[in-house]
Protein backbone atom coordinates (compact mmCIF):
# COMPACT_ATOMS: atom_id res chain seq x y z
CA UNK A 1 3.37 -50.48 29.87
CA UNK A 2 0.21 -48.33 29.57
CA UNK A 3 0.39 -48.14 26.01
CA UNK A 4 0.60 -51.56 25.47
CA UNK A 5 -2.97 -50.95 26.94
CA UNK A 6 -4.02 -49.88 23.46
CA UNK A 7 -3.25 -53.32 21.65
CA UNK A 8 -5.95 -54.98 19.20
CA UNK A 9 -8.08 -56.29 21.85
CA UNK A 10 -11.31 -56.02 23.58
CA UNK A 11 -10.00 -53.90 26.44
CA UNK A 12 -8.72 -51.07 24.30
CA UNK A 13 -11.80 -50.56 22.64
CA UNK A 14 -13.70 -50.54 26.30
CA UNK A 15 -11.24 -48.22 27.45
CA UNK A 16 -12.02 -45.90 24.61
CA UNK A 17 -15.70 -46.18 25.02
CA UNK A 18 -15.42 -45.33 28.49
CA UNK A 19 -12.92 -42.13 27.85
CA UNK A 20 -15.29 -40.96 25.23
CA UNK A 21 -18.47 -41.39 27.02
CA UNK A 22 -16.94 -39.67 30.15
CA UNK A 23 -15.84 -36.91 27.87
CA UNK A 24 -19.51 -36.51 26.33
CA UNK A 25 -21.31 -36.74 29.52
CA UNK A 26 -19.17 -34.33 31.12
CA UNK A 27 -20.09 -31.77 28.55
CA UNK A 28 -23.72 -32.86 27.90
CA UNK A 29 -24.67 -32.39 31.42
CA UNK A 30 -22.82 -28.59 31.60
CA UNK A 31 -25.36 -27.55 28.90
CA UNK A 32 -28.77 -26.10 29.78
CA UNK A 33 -31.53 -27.28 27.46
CA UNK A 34 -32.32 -24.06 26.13
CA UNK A 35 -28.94 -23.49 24.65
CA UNK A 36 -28.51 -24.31 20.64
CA UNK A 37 -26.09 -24.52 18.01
CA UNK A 38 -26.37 -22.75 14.75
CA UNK A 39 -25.17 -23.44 11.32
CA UNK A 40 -25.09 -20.42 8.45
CA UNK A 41 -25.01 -21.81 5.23
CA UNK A 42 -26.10 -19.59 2.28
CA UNK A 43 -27.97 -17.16 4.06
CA UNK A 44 -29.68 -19.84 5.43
CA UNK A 45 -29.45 -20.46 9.19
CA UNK A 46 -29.77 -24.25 10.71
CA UNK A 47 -30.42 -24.30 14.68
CA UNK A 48 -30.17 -27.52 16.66
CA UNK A 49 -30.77 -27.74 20.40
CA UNK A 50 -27.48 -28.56 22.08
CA UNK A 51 -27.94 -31.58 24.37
CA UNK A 52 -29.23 -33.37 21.47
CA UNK A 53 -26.63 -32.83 18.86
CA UNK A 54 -23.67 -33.87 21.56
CA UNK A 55 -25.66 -37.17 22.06
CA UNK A 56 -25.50 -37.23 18.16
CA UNK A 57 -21.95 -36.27 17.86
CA UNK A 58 -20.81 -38.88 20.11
CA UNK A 59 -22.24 -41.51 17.39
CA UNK A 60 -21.05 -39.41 14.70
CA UNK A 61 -17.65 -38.95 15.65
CA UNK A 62 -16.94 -42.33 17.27
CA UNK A 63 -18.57 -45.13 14.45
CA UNK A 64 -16.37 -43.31 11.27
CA UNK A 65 -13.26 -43.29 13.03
CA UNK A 66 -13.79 -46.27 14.04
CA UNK A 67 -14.25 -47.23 10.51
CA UNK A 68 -10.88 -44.83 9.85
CA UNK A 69 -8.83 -47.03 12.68
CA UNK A 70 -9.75 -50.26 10.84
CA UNK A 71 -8.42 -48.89 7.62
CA UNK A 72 -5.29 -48.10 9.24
CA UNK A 73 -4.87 -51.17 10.83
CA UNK A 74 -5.44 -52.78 8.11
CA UNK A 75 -2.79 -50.94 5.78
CA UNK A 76 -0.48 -51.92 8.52
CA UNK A 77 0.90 -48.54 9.34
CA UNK A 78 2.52 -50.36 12.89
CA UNK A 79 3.94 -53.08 12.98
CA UNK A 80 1.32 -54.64 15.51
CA UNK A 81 -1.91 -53.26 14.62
CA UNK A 82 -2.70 -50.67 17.50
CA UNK A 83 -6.27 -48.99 18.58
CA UNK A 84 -4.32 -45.89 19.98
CA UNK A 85 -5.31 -43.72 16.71
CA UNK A 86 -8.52 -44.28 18.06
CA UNK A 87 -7.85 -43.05 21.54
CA UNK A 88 -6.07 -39.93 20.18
CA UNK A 89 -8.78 -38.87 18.29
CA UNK A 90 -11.76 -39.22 20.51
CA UNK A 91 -9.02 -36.75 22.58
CA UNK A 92 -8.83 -34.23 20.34
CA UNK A 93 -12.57 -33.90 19.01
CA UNK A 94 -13.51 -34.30 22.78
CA UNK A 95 -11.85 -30.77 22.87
CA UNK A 96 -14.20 -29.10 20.59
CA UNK A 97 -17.88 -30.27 21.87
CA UNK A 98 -18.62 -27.20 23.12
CA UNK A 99 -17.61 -24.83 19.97
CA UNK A 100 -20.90 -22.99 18.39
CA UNK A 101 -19.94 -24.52 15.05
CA UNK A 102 -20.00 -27.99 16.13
CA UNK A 103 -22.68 -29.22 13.16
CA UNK A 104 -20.28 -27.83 10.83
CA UNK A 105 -16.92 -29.04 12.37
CA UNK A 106 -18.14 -33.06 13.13
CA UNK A 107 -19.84 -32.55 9.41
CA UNK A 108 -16.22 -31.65 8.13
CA UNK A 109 -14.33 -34.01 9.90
CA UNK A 110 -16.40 -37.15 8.45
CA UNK A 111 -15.88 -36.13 5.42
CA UNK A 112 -12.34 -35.57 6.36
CA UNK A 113 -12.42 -39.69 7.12
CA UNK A 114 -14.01 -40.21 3.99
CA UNK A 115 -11.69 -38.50 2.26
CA UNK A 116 -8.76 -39.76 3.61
CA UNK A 117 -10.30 -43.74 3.30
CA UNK A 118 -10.13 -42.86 -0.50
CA UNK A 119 -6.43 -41.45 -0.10
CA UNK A 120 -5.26 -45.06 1.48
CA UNK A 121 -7.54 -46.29 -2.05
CA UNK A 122 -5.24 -45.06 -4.27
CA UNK A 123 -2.63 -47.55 -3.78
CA UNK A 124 -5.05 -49.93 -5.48
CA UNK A 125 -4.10 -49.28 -9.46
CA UNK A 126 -6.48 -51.32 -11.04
CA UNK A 127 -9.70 -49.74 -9.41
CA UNK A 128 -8.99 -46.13 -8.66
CA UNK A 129 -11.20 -43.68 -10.23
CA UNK A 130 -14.19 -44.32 -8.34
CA UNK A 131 -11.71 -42.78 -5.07
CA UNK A 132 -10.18 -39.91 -7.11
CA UNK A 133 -13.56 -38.85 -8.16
CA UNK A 134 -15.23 -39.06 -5.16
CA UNK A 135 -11.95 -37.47 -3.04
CA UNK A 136 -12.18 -34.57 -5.21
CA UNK A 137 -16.00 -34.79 -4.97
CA UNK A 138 -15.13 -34.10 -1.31
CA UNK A 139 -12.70 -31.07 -1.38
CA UNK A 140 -15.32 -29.30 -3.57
CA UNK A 141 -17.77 -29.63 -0.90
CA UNK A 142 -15.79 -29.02 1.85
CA UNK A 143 -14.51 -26.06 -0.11
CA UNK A 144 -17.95 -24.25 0.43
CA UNK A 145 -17.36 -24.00 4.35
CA UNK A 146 -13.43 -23.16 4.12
CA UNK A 147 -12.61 -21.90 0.46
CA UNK A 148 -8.54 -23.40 1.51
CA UNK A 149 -9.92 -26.65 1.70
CA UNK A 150 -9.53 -26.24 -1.87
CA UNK A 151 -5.33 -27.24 -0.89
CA UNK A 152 -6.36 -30.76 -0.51
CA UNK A 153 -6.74 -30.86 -4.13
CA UNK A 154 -3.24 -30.66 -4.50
CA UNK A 155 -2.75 -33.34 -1.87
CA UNK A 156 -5.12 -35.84 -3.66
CA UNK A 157 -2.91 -34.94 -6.98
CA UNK A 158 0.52 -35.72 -4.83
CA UNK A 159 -0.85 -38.81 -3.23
CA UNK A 160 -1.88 -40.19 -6.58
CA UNK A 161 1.01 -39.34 -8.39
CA UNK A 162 3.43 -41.41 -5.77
CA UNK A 163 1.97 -44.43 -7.14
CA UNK A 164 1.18 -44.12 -10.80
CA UNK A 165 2.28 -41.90 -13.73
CA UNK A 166 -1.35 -39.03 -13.64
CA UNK A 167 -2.36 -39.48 -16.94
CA UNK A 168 -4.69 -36.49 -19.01
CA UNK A 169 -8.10 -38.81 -18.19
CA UNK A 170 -7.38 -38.81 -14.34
CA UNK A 171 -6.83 -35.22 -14.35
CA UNK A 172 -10.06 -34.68 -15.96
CA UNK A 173 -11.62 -37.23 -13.39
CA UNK A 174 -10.11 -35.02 -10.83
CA UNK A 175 -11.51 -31.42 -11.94
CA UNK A 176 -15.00 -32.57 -12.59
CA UNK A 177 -14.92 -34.04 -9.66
CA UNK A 178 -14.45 -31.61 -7.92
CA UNK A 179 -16.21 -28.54 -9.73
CA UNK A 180 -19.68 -30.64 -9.68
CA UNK A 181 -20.47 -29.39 -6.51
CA UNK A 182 -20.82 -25.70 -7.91
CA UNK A 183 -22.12 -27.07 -10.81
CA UNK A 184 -24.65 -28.38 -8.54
CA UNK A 185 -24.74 -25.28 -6.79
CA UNK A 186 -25.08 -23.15 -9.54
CA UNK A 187 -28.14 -25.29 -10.86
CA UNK A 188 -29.55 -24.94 -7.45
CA UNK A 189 -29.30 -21.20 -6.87
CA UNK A 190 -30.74 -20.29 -10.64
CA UNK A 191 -34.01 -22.53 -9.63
CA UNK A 192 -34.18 -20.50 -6.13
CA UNK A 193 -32.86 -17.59 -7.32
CA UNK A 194 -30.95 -17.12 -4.37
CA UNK A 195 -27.22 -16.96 -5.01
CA UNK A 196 -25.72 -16.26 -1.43
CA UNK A 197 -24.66 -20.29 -1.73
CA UNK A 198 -22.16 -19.26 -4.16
CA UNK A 199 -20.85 -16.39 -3.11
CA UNK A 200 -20.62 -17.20 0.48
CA UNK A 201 -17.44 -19.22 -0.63
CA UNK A 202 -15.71 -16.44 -0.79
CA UNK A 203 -16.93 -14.34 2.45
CA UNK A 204 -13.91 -14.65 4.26
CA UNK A 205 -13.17 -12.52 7.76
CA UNK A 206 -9.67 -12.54 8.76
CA UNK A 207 -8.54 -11.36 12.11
CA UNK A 208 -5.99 -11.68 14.48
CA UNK A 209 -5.84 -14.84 16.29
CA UNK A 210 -6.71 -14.90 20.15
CA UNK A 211 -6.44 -17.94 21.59
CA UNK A 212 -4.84 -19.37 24.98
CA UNK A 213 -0.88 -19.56 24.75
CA UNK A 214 -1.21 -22.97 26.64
CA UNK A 215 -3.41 -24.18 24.45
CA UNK A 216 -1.35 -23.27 21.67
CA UNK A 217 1.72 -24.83 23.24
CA UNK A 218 0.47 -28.01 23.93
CA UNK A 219 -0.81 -28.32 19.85
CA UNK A 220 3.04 -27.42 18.60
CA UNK A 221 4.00 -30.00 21.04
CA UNK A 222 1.79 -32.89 19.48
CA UNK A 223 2.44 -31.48 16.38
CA UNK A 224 6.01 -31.79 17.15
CA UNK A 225 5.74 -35.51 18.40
CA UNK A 226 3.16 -36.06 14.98
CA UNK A 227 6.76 -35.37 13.15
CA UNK A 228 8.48 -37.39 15.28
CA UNK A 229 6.07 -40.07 14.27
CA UNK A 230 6.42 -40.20 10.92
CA UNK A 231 10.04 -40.18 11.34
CA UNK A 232 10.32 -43.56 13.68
CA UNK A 233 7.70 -44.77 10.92
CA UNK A 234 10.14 -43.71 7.84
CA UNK A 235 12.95 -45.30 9.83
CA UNK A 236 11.80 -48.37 10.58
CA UNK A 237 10.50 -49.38 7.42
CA UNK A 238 13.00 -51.19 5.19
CA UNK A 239 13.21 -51.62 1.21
CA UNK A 240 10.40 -53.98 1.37
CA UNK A 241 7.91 -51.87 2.95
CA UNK A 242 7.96 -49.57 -0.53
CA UNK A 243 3.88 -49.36 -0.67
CA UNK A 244 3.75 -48.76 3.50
CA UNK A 245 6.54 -46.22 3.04
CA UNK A 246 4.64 -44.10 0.27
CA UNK A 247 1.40 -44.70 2.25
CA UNK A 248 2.98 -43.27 4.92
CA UNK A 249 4.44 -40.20 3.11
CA UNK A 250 1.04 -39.84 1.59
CA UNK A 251 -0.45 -39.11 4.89
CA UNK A 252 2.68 -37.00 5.92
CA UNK A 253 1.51 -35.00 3.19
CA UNK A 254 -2.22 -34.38 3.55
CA UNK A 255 -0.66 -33.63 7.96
CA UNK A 256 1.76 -30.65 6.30
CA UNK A 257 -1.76 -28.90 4.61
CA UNK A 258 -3.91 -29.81 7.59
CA UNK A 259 -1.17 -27.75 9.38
CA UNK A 260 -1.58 -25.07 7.31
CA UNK A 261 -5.16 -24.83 7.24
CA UNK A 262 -5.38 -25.26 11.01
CA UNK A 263 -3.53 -21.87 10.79
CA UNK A 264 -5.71 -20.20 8.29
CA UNK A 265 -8.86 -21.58 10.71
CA UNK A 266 -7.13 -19.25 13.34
CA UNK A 267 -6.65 -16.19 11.71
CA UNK A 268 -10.81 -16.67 10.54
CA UNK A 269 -11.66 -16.70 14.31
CA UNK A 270 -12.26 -20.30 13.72
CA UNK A 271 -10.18 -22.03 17.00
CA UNK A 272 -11.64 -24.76 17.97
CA UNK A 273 -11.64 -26.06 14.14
CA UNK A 274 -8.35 -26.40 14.14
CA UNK A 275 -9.13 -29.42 16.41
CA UNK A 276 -11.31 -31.10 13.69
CA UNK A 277 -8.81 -30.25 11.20
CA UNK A 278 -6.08 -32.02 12.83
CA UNK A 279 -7.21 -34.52 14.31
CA UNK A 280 -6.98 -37.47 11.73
CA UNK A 281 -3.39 -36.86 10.74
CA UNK A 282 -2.19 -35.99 14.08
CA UNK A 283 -4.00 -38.86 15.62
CA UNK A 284 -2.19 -40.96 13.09
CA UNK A 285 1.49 -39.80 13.66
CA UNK A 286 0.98 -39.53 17.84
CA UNK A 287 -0.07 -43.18 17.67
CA UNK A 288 2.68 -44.03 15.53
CA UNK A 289 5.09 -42.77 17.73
CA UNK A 290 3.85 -43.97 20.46
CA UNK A 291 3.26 -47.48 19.11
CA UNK A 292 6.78 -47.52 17.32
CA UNK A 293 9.01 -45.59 19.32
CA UNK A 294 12.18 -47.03 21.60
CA UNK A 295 12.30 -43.75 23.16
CA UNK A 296 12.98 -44.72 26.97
CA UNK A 297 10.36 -42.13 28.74
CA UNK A 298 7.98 -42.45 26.05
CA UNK A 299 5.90 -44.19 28.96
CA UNK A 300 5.70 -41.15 31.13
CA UNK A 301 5.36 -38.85 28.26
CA UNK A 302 2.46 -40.46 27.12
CA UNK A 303 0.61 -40.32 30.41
CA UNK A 304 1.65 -36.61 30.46
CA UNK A 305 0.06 -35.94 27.16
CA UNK A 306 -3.09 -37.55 28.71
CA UNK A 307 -3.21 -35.48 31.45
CA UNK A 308 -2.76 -32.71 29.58
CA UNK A 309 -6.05 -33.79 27.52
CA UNK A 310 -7.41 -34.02 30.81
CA UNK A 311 -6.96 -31.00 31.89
CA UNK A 312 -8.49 -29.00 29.08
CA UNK A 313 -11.22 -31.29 28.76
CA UNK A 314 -12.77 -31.56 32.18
């Protein structure tokens, strides 16, 4: 079975390496060396040759999700621990390389990891408020490049409160948190006097989305098989799997908003974000389907979805 392929073992994580490298390659040698990427950020305007920051991105996106897929494996999320959330997500970033924002988007999506390594935190009552302070640490920051990001403050509030009672202090911990960015900010912009940090939060540019329809297809449909997922995961599970169970609902959460600000990313002419956005949840619920699942062509479905990837990525 090919995704038996994707087991805890040396040959998975070789098979990754070699996906993402071919992946890389492909797109590192289709760029000239003139050709940059540029990052706007307060007025201010970051440039970065492009052959260089792909050969960075490939270390940047591959070591924290690594560090992501040991978390997972280690919160036992399937019942034999599986490298195939690893697989799923070198995918799914592998389909953004090219994009002009690609400082910003593999910036966003480790702190995405980060954020989401604190989430799987919260289960541990006794030492907590170190992870809720630095999660909503997080959203405030990422809230200065998407001002919806600021919707992941009410998932850090729902994952903690499936655990534990929120009491008055962790609310507190929570909103300072996350308002010490622009506090930060602020600070920084009276000292400059230059206040286009702040208010570039709220530049917003909405238009109508124009992406490809089989592009768009193929994300419902591993959006659709994400659900699916968490379903056989929710199934599965039994009355002593309580923690795993609200783990898993946890995450089921935080894919619902990345859903919903993968949409909002389209509507700001922002496409091939959406990819960045989704890609830690999805890669999460595609591998636990296709880890879990007694479906009987979940085999050939799988390699379909691959060639699929395939096919928009080379």
């Amino acid at each position: 079975m090919i995704t038996s392929l994707f087991k805890n073992n040396a040959i998975s994580y070789l098979i990754i390496l070699v996906v993402a490298s071919a992946i890389w390659f492909w797109n590192y040698i289709e760029l000239s060396g003139v050709e940059n990427f540029s990052m706007f950020f307060g007025g201010e305007k970051l440039t970065v040759n492009k052959k260089s920051w792909v050969i960075f991105s490939f270390f940047f996106t591959l070591i924290p999700a690594w560090f992501l897929n040991y978390r997972l494996k280690k919160q036992l999320f399937s019942y034999e621990p599986t490298n195939i959330f690893l697989f799923f997500y070198v995918l799914i970033i592998g389909l953004g390389i090219t994009s002009s924002g690609l400082i910003t988007y593999i910036s966003v999506s480790m702190l995405l990891i980060v954020f989401v390594s604190y989430l799987l935190s919260l289960r541990d009552k006794e030492s907590n408020v170190n992870p809720i302070f630095n999660s909503a640490f997080i959203v405030g920051v990422l809230m200065f490049h998407n001002l919806f990001f600021g919707l992941l403050l009410l998932v850090l509030i729902q994952n903690l409160n499936t655990f534990k009672r929120i009491t008055i202090k962790e609310l507190f911990i929570v909103f300072t948190g996350f308002l010490l960015p622009y506090l930060l900010v602020l600070a920084f912009s009276e000292l400059t006097d230059n206040y286009r940090f702040l208010t570039s939060v709220f530049e917003l540019n909405f238009q109508i989305p124009n992406f490809n329809i089989a592009e768009g297809i193929f994300a419902l449909i591993l959006i659709i098989i994400g659900i699916l997922g968490y379903r056989v995961v929710i199934q599965k599970r039994t009355g002593i799997d309580v923690t795993i169970i609200r783990l898993t609902k946890n995450l089921f959460s935080f894919y619902l908003g990345s859903i919903l600000l993968a949409i909002v990313s389209l509507f700001l002419e922002l496409f091939e974000f959406s990819y960045f956005i989704l890609a830690i949840p999805l890669s999460v619920f595609l591998s636990d389907y296709f880890a879990n699942s007694k479906f009987k062509w979940k085999e050939p479905l799988f390699i379909l979805v691959v060639l699929v990837f395939g096919y928009h990525l080379f």
